[in-house]
PDB file of N, CA and C in Angstrom:
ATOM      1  N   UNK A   1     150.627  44.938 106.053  1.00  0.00           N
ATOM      2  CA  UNK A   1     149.655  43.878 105.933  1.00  0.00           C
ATOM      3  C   UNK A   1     148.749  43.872 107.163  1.00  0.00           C
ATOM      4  N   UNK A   2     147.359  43.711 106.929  1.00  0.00           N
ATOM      5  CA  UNK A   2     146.320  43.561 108.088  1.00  0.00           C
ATOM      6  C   UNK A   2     146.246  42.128 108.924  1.00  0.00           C
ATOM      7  N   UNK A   3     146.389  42.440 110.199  1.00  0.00           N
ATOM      8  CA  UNK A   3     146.145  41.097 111.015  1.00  0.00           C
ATOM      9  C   UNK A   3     144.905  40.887 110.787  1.00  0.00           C
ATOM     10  N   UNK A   4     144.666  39.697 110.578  1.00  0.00           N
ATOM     11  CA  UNK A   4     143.276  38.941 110.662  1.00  0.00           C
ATOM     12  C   UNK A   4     142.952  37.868 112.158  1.00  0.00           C
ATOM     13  N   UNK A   5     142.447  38.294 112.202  1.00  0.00           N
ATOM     14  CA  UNK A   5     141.902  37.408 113.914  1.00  0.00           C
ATOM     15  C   UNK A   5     141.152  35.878 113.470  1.00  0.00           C
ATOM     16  N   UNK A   6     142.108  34.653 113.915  1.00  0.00           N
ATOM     17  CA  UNK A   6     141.180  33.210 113.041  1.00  0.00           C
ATOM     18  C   UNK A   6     141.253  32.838 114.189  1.00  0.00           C
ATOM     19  N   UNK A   7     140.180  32.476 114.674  1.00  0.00           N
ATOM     20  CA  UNK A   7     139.985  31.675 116.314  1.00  0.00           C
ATOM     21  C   UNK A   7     139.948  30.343 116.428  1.00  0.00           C
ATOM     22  N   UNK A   8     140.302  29.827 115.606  1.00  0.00           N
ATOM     23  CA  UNK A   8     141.402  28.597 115.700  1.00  0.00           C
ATOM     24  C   UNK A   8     142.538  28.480 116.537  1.00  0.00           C
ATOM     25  N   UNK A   9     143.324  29.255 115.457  1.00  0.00           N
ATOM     26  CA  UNK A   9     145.083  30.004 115.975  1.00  0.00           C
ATOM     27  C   UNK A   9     144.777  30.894 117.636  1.00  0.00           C
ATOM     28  N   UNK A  10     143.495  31.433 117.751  1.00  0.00           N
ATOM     29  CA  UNK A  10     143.412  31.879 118.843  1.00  0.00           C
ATOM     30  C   UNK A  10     143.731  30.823 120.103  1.00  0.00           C
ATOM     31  N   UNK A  11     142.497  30.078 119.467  1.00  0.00           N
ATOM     32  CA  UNK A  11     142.097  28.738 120.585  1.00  0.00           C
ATOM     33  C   UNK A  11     143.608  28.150 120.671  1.00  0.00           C
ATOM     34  N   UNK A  12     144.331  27.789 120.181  1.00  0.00           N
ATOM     35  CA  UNK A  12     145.713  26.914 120.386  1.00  0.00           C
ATOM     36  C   UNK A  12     146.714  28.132 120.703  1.00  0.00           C
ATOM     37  N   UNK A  13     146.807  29.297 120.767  1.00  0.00           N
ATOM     38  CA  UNK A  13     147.757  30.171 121.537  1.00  0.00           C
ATOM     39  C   UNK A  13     147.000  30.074 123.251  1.00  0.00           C
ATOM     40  N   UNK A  14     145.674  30.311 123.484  1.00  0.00           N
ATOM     41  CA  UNK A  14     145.103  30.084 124.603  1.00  0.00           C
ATOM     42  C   UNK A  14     145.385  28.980 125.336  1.00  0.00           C
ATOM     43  N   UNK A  15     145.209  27.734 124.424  1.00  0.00           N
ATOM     44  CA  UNK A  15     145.672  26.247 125.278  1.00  0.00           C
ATOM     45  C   UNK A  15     147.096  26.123 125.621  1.00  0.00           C
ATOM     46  N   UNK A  16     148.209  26.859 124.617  1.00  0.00           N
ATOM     47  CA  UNK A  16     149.570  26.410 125.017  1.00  0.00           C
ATOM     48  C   UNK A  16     149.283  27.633 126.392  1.00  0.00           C
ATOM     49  N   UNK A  17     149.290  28.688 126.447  1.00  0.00           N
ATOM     50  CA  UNK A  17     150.099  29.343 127.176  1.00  0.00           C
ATOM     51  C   UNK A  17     149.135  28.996 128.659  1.00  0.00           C
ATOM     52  N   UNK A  18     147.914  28.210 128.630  1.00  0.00           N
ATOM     53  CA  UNK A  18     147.169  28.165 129.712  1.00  0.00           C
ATOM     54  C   UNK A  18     148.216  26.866 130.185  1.00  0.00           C
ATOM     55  N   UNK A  19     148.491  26.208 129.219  1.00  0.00           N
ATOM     56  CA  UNK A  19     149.498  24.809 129.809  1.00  0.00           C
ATOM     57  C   UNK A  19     150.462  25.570 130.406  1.00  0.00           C
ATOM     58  N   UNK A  20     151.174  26.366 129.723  1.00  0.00           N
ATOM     59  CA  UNK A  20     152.601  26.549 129.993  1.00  0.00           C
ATOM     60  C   UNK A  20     152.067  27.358 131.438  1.00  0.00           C
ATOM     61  N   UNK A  21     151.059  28.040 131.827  1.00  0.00           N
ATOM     62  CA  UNK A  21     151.340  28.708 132.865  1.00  0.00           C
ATOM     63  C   UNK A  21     150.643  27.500 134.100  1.00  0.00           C
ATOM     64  N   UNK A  22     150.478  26.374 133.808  1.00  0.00           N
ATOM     65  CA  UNK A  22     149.836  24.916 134.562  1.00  0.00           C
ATOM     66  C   UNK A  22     148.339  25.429 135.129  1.00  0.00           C
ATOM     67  N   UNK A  23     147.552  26.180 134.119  1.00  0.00           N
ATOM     68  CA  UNK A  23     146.237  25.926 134.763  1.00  0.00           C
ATOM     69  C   UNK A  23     145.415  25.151 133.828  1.00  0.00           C
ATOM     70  N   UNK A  24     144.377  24.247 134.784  1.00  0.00           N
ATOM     71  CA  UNK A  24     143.289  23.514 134.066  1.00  0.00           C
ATOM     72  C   UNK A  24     142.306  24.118 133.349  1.00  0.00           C
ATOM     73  N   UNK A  25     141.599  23.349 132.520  1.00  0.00           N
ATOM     74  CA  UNK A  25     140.347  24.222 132.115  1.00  0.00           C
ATOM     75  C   UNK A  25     139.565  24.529 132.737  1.00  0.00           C
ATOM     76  N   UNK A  26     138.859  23.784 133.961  1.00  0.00           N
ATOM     77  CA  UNK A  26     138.408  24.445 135.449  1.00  0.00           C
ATOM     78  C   UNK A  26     138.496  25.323 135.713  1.00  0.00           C
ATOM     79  N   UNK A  27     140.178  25.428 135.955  1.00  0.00           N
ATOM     80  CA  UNK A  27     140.355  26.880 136.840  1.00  0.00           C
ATOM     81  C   UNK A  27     140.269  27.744 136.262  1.00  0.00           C
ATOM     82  N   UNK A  28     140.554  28.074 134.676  1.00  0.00           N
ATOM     83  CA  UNK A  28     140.074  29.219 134.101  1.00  0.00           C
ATOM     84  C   UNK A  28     138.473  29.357 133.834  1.00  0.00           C
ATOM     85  N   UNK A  29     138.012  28.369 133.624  1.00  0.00           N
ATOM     86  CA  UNK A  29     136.209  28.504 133.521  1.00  0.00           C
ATOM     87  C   UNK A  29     135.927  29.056 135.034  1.00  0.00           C
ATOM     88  N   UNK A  30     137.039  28.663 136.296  1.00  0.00           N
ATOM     89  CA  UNK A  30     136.044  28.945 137.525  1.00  0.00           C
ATOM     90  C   UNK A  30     136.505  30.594 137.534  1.00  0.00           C
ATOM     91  N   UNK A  31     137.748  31.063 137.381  1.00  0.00           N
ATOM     92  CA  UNK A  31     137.984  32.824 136.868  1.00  0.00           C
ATOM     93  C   UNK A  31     137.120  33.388 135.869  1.00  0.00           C
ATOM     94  N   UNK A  32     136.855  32.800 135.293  1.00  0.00           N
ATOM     95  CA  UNK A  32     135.939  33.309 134.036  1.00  0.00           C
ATOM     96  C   UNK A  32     134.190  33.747 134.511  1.00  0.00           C
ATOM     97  N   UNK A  33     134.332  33.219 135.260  1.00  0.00           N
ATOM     98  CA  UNK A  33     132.369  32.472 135.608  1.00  0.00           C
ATOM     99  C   UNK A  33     131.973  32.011 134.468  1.00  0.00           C
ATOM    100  N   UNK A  34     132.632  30.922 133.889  1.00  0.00           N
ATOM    101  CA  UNK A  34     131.866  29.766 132.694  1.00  0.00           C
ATOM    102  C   UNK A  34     131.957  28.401 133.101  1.00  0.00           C
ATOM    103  N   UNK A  35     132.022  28.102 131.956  1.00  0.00           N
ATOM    104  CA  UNK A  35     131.496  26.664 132.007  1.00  0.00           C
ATOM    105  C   UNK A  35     133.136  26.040 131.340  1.00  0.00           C
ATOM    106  N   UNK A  36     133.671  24.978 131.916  1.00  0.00           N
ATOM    107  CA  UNK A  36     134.987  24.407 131.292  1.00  0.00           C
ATOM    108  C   UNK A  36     134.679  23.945 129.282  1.00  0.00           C
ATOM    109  N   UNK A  37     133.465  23.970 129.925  1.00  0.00           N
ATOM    110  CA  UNK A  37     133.237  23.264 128.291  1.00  0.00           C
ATOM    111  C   UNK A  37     133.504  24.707 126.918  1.00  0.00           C
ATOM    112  N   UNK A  38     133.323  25.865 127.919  1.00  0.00           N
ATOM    113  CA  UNK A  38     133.152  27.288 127.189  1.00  0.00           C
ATOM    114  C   UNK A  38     134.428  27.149 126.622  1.00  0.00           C
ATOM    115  N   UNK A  39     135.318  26.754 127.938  1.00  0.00           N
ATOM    116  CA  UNK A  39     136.840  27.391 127.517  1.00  0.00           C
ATOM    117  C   UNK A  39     138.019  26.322 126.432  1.00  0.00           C
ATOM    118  N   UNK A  40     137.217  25.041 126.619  1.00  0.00           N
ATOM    119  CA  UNK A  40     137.094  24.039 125.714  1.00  0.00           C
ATOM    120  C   UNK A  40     136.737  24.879 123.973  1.00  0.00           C
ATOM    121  N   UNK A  41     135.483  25.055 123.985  1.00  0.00           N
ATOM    122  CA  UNK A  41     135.088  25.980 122.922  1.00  0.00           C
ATOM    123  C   UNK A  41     136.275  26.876 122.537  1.00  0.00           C
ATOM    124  N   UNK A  42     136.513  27.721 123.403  1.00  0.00           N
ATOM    125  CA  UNK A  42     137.379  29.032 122.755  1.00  0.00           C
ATOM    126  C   UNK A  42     138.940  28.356 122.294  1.00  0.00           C
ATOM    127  N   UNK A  43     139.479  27.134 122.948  1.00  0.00           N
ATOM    128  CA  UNK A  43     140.187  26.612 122.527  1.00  0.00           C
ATOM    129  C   UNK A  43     140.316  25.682 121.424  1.00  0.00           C
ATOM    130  N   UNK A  44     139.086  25.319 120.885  1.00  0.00           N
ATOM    131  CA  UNK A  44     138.965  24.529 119.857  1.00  0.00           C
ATOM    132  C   UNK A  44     138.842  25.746 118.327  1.00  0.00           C
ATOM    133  N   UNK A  45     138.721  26.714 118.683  1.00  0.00           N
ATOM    134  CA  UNK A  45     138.131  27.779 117.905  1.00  0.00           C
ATOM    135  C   UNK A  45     136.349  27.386 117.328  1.00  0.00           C
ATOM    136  N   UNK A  46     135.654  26.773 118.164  1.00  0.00           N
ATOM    137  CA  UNK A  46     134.596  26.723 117.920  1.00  0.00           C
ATOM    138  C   UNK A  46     133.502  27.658 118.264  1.00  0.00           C
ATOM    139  N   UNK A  47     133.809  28.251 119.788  1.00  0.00           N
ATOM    140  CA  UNK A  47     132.988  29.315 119.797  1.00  0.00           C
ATOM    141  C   UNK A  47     134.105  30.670 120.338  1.00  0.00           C
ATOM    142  N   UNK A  48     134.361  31.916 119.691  1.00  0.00           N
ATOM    143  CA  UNK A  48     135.063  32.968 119.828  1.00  0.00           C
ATOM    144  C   UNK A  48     134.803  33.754 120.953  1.00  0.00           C
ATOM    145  N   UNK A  49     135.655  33.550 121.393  1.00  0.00           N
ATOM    146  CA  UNK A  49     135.914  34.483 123.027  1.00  0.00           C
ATOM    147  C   UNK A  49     135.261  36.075 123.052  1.00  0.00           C
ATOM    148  N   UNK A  50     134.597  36.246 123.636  1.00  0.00           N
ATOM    149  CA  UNK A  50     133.625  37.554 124.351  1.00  0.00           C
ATOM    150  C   UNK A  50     135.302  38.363 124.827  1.00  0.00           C
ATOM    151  N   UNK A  51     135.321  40.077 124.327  1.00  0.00           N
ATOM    152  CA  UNK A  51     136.715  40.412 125.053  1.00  0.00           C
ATOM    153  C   UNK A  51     135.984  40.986 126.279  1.00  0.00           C
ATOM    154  N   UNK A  52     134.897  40.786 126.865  1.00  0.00           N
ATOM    155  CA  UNK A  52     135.635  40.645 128.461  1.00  0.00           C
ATOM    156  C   UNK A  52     136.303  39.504 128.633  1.00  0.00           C
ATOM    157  N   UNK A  53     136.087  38.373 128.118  1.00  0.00           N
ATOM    158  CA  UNK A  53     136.844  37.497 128.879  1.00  0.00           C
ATOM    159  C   UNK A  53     138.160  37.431 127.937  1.00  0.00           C
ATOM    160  N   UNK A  54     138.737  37.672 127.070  1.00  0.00           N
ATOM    161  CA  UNK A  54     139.958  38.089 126.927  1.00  0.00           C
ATOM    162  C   UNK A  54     140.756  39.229 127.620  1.00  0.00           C
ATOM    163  N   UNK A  55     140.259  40.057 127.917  1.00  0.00           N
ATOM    164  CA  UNK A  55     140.745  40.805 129.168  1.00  0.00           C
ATOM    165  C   UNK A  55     140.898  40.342 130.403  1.00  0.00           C
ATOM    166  N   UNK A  56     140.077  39.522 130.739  1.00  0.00           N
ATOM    167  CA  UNK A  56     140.571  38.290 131.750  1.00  0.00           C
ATOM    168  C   UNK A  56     141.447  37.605 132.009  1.00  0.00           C
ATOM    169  N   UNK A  57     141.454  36.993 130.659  1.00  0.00           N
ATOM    170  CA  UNK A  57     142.342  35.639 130.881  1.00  0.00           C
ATOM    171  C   UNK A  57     143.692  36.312 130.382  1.00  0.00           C
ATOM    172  N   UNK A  58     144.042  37.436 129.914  1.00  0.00           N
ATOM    173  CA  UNK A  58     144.810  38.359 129.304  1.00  0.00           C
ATOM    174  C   UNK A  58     145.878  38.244 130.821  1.00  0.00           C
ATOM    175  N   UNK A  59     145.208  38.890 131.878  1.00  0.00           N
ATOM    176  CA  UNK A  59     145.682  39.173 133.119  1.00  0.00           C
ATOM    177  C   UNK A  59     145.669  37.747 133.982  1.00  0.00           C
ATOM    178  N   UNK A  60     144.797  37.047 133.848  1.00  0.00           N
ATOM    179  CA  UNK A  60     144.988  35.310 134.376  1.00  0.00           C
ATOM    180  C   UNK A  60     146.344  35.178 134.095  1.00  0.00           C
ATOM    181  N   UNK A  61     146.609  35.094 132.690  1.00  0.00           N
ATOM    182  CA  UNK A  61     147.401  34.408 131.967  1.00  0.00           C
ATOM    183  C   UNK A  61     149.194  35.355 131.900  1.00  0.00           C
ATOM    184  N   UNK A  62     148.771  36.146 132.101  1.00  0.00           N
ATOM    185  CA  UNK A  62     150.311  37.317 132.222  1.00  0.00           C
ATOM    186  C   UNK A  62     150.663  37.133 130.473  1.00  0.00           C
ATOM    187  N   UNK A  63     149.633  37.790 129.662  1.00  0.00           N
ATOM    188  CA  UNK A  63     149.668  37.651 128.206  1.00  0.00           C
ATOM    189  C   UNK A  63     149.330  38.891 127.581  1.00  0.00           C
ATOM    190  N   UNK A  64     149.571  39.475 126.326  1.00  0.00           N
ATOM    191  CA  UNK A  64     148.673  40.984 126.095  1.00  0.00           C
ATOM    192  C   UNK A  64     147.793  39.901 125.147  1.00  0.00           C
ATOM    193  N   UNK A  65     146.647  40.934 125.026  1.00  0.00           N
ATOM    194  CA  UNK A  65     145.497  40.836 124.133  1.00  0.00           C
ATOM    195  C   UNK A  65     146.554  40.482 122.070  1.00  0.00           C
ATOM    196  N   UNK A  66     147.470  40.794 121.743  1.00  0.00           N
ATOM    197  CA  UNK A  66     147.725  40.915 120.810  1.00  0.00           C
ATOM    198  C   UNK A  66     148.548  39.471 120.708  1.00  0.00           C
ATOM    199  N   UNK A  67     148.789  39.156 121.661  1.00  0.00           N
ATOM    200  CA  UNK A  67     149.535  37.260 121.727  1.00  0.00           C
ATOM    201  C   UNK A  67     148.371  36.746 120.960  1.00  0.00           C
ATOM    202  N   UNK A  68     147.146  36.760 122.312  1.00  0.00           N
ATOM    203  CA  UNK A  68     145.871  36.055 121.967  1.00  0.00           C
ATOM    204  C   UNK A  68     145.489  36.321 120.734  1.00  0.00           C
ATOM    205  N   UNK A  69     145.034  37.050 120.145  1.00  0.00           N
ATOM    206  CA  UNK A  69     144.440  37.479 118.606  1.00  0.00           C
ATOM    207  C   UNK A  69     145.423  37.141 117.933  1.00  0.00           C
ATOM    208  N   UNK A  70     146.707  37.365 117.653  1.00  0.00           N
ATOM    209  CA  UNK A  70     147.423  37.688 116.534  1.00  0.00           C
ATOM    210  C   UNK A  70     148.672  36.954 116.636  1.00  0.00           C
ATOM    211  N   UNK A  71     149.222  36.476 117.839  1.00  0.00           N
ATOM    212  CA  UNK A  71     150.425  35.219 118.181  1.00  0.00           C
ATOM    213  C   UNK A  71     151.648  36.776 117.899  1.00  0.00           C
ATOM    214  N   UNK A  72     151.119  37.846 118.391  1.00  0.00           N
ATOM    215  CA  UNK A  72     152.361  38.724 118.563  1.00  0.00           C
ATOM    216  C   UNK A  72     153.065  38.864 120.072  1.00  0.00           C
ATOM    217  N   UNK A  73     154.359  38.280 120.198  1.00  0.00           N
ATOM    218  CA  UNK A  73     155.409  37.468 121.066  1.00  0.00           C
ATOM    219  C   UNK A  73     155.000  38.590 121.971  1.00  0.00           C
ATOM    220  N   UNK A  74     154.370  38.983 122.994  1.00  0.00           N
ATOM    221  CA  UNK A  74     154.439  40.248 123.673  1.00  0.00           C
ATOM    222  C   UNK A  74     153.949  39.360 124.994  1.00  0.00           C
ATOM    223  N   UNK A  75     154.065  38.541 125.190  1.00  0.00           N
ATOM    224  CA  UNK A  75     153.874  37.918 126.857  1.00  0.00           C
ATOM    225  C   UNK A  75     154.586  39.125 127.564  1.00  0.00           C
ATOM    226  N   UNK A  76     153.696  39.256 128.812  1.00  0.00           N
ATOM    227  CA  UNK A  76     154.335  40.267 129.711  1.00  0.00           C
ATOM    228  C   UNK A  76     155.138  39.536 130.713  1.00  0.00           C
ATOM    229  N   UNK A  77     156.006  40.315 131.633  1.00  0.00           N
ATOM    230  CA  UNK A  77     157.124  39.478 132.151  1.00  0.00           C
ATOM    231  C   UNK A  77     157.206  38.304 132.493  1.00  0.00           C
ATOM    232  N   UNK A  78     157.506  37.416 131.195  1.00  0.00           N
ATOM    233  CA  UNK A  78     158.156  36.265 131.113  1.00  0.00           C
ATOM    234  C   UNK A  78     158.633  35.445 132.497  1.00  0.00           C
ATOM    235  N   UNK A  79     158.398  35.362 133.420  1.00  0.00           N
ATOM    236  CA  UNK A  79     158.741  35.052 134.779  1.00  0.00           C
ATOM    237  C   UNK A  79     157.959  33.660 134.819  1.00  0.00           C
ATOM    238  N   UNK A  80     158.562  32.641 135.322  1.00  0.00           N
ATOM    239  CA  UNK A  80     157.854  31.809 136.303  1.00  0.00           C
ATOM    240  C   UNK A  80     156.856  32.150 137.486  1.00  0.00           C
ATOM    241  N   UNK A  81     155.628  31.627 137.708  1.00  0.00           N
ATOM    242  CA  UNK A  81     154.973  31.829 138.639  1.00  0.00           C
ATOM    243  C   UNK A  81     155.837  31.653 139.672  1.00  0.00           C
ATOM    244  N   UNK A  82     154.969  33.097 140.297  1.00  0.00           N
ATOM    245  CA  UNK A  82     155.594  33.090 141.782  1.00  0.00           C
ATOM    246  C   UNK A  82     155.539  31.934 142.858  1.00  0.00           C
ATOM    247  N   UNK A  83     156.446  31.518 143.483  1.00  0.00           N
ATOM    248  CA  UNK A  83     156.241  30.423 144.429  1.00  0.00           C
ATOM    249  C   UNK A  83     154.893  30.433 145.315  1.00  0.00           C
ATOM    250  N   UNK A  84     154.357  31.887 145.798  1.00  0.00           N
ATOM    251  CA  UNK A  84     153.269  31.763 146.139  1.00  0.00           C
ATOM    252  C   UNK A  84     151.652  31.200 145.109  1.00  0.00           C
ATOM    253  N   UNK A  85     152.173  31.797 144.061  1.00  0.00           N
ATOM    254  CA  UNK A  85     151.120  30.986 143.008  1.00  0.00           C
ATOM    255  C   UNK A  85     151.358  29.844 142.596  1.00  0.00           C
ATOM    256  N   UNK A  86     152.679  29.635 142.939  1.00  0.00           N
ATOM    257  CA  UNK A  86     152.606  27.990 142.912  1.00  0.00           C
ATOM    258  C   UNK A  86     151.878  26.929 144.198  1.00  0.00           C
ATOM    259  N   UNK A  87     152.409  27.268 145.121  1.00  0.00           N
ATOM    260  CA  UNK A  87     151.866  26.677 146.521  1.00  0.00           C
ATOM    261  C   UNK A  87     150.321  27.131 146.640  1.00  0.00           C
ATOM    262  N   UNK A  88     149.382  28.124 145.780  1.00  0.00           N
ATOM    263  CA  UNK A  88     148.198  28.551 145.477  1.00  0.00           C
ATOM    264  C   UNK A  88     147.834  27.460 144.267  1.00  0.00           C
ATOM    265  N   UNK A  89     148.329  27.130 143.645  1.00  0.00           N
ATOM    266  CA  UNK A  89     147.610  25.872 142.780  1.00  0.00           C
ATOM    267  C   UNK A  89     148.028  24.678 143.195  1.00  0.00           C
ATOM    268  N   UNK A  90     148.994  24.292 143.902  1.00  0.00           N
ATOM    269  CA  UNK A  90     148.905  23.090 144.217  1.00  0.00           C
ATOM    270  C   UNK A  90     147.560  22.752 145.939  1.00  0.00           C
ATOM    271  N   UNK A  91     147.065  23.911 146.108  1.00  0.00           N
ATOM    272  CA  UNK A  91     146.287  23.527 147.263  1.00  0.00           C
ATOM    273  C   UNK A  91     145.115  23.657 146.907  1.00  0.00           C
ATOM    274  N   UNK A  92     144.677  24.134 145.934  1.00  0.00           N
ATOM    275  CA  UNK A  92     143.581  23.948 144.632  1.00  0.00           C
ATOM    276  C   UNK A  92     142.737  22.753 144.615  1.00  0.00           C
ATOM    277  N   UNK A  93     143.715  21.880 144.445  1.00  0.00           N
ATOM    278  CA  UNK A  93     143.484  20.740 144.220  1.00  0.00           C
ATOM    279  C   UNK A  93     143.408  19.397 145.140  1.00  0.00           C
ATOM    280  N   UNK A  94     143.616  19.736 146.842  1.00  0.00           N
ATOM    281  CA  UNK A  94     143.397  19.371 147.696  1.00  0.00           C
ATOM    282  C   UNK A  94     142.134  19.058 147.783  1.00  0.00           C
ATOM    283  N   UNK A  95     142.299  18.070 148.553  1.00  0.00           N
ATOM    284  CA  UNK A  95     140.506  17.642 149.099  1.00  0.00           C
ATOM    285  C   UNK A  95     140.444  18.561 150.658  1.00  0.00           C
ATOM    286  N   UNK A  96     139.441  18.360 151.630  1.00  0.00           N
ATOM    287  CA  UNK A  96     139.096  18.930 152.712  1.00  0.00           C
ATOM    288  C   UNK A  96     139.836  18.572 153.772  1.00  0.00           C
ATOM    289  N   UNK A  97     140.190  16.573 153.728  1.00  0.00           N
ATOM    290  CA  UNK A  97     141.036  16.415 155.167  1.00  0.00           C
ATOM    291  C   UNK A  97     142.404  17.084 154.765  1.00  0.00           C
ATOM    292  N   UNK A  98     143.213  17.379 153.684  1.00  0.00           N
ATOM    293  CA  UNK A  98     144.405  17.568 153.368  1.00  0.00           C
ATOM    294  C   UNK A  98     144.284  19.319 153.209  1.00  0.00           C
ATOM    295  N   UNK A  99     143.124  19.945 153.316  1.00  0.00           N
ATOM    296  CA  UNK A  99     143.481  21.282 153.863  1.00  0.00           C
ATOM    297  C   UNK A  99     143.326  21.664 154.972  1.00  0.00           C
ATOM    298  N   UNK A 100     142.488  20.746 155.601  1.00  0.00           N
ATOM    299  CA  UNK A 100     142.686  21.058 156.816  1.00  0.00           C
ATOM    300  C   UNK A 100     143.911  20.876 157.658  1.00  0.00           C
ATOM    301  N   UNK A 101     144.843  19.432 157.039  1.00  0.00           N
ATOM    302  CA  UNK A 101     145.816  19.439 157.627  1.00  0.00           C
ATOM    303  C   UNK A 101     146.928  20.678 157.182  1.00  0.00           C
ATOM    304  N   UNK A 102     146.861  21.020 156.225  1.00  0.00           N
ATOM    305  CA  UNK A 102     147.533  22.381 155.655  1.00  0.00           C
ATOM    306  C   UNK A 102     147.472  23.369 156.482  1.00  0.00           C
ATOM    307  N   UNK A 103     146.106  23.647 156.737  1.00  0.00           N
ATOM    308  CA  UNK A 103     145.906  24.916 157.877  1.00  0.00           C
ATOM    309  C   UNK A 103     146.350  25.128 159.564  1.00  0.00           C
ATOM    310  N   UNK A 104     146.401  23.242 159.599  1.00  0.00           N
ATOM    311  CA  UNK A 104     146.872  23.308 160.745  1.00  0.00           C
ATOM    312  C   UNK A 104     148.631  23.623 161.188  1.00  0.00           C
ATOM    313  N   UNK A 105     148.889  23.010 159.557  1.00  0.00           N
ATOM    314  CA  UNK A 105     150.794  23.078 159.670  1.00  0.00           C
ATOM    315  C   UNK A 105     151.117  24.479 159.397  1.00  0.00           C
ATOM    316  N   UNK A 106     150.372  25.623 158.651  1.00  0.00           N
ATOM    317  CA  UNK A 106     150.644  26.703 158.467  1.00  0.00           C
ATOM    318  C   UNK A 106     150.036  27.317 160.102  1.00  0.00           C
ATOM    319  N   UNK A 107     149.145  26.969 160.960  1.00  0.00           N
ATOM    320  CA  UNK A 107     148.607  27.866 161.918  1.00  0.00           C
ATOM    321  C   UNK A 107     150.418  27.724 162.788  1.00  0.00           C
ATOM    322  N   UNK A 108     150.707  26.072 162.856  1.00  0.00           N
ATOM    323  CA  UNK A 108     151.933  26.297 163.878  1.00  0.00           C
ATOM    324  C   UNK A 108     152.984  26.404 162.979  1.00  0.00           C
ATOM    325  N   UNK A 109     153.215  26.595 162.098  1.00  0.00           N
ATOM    326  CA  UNK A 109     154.558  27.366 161.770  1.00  0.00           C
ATOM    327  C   UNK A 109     154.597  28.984 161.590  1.00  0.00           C
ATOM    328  N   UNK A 110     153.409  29.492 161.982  1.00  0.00           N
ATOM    329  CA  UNK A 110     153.264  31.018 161.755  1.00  0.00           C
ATOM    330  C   UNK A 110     153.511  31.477 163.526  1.00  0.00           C
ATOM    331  N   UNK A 111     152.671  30.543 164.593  1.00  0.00           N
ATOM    332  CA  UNK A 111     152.745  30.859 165.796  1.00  0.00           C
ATOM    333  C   UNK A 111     154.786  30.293 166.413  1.00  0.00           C
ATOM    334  N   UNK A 112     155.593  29.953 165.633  1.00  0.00           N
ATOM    335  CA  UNK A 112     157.088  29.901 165.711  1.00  0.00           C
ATOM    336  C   UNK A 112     157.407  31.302 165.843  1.00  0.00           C
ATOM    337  N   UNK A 113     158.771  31.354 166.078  1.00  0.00           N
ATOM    338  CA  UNK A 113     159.476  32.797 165.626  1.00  0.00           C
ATOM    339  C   UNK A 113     160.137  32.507 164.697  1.00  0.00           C
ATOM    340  N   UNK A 114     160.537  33.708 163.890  1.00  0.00           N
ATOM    341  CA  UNK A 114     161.186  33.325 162.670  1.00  0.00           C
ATOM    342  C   UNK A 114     162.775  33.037 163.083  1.00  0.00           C
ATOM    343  N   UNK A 115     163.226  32.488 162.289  1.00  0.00           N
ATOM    344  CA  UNK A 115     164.253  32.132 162.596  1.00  0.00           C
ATOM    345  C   UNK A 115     165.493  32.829 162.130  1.00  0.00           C
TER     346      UNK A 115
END
């Protein structure tokens, strides 16, 4: 039987696995160079994703191209984000005095010795 590509089913495999991996629509519109409202679109199945940017968000997302199109279970290693990509999205979302204080607690815990 032939897969058929319905970008509907696209758009809602895109939104769960963008949840499940905790990014906003922001942050993939700001990887993308679009507009949040685009990625809104591709998730609603209203307007169908360009495959460059499924090759994108393919590798954003730690997903193959055949999840996205076709909901075939092939997520690539299944892993939790790395703690560094975790501590990378939670500083995302910082304002300026709270990275700066970040930079300052990482400048003196780097000038320590390790322990």
């Amino acid at each position: 039987m032939e897969e058929v590509y319905n970008a509907i089913e696209f758009g809602k495999r895109l939104r769960m696995i963008r949840k499940k991996r905790k990014y906003t629509q922001e942050q993939i519109a700001e990887k993308l160079y679009i507009t949040s409202e685009s990625v809104s679109n591709f998730e609603t199945g209203k307007t169908a994703c360009a495959h460059e940017h499924v090759t994108k968000l393919c590798q954003i997302l730690n997903v193959s191209a055949d999840y996205l199109y076709f909901g075939v279970e092939k997520e690539l290693n299944e892993e939790k984000p790395s703690e560094l990509d975790q501590i990378i999205n939670r500083i995302k979302n910082c304002n300026d005095f709270d990275l700066n204080r970040i930079n300052c607690m990482i400048q003196i815990l780097l000038k320590q010795p390790a322990a």
